[in-house]
Every structure is written in C-alpha cells, then in structure tokens.
Protein backbone atom coordinates (compact mmCIF):
# COMPACT_ATOMS: atom_id res chain seq x y z
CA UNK A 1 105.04 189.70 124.86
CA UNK A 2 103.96 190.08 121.51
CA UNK A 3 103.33 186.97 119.58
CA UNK A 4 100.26 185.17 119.13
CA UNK A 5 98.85 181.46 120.32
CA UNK A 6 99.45 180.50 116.46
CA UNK A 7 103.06 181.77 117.24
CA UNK A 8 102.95 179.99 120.58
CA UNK A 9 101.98 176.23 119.26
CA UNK A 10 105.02 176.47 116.96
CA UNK A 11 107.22 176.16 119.46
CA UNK A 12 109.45 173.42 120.53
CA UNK A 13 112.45 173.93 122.44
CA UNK A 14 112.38 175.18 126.02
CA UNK A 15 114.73 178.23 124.65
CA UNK A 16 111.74 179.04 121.94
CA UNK A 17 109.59 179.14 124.55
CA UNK A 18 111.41 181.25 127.09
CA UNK A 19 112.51 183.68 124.14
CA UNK A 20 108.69 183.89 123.11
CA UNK A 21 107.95 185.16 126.69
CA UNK A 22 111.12 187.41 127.14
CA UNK A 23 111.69 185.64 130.40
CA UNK A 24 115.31 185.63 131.53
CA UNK A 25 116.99 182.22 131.58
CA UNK A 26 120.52 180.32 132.45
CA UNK A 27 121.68 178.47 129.16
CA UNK A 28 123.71 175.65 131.11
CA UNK A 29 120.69 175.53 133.59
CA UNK A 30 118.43 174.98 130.79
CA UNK A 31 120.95 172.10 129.65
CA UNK A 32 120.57 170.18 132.44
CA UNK A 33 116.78 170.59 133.25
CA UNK A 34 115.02 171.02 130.20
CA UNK A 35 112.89 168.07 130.15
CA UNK A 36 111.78 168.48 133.68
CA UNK A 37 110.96 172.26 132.57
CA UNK A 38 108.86 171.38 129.89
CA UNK A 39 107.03 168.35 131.24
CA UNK A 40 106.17 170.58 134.64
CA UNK A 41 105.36 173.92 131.83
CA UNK A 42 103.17 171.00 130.07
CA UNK A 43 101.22 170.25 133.89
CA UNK A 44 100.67 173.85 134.64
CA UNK A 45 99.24 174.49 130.79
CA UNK A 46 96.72 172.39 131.13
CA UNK A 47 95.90 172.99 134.72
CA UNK A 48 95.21 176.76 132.83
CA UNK A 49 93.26 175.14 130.16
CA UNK A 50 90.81 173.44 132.99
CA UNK A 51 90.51 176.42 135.09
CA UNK A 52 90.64 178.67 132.58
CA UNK A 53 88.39 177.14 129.20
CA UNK A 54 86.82 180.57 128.48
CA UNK A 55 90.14 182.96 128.51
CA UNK A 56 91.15 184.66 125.51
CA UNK A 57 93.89 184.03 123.13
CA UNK A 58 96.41 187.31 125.11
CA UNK A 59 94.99 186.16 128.40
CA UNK A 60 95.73 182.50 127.76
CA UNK A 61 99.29 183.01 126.65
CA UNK A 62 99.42 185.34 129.88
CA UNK A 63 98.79 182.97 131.99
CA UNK A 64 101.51 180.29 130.02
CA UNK A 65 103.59 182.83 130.19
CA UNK A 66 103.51 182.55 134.36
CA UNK A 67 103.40 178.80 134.02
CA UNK A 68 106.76 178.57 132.10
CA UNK A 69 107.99 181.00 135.19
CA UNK A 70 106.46 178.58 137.90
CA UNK A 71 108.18 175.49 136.06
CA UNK A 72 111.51 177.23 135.44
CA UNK A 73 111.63 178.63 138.85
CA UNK A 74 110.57 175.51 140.66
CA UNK A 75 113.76 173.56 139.16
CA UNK A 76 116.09 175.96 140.76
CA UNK A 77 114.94 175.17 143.76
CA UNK A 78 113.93 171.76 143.89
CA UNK A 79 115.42 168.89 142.10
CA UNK A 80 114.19 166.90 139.20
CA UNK A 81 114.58 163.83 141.64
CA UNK A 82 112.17 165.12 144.19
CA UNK A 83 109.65 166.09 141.34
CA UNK A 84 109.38 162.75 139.93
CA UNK A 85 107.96 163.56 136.82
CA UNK A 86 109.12 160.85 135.09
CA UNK A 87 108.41 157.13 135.37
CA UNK A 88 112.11 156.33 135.99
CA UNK A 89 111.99 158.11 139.41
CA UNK A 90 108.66 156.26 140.65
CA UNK A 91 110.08 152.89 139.53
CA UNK A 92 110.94 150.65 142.09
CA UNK A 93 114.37 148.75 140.96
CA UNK A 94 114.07 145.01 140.49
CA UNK A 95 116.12 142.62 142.58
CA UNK A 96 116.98 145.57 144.97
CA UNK A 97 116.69 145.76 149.02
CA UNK A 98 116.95 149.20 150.49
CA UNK A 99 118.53 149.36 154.02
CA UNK A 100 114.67 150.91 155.01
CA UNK A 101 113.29 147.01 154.09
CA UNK A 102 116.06 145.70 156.43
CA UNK A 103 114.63 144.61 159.87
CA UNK A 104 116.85 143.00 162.81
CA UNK A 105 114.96 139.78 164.98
C-alpha cells in the first residue's frame, strides 16, 4: 500500500477503496453487497479510531486496510440479512402476524 490518509479520505466507492489497499475482490460480489461492505468497513473504522486515537497516519491506514478485509470477508460468509445493518432489517412490518405470535387455546 502506498497512498496516503489524504489519498484515503478521497475515496468513495467500495472499488476505490479495495483498489487503494490492493486487496483482491469479486466485481459481481461487490454488486450485490456493497452497501453492507461499506457500512460494516465504516463500524470497524471507527472502532480503530477509539482504540486506536494515537496511531500514525501508515499505521492507521494499516489497520483500515484489515477492516475493509474483515467487512469484505464477513459478507461472504454471512448474509446482509443476518447483519442487520440497516434499519429496514430491524423494522418490524406493520399490520403483520408471524406464525411465531400464533398461539393455539
């Protein structure tokens, strides 16, 4: 890795920021999870940034740099569905009785 944290804030897309740490990626996976990967990279950065306050520039972008891995890597196994990163998967639908609320007398 050879770019800088001025570089690094730059970046947008999650195939900018896999490209800036030369980490190997699927294109189509990346088209179906790349909201989930950046939210979860987003959670893990600043889980760095609180552990970490003190780190240098290199370090810090080290340690992103295994975050983005972590995220990317925790999609392929695990679905965005069981993550529930997103409000839409913790909202309970409206006007909706699962089977589970369903009781016999």
């Amino acid at each position: 890795m050879t770019g800088t944290i001025e570089e690094f804030q730059k970046l947008v897309d999650t195939e900018e920021f896999l490209q800036f740490f030369e980490l190997p990626y699927d294109q189509t996976f990346v088209n179906v999870n790349r909201l989930h990967i950046l939210k979860k990279f987003s959670q893990y950065m600043a889980e760095v940034d609180d552990k970490f306050p003190d780190l240098t520039p290199e370090a810090k972008l080290s340690q992103y740099s295994l975050a983005l891995q972590k995220a990317y890597e925790l999609f392929l196994e695990s679905s965005p569905h069981e993550q529930k990163l997103f409000k839409v998967f913790n909202d309970k639908p409206k006007n909706v009785v699962t089977l589970t609320e369903i009781t016999s007398d």
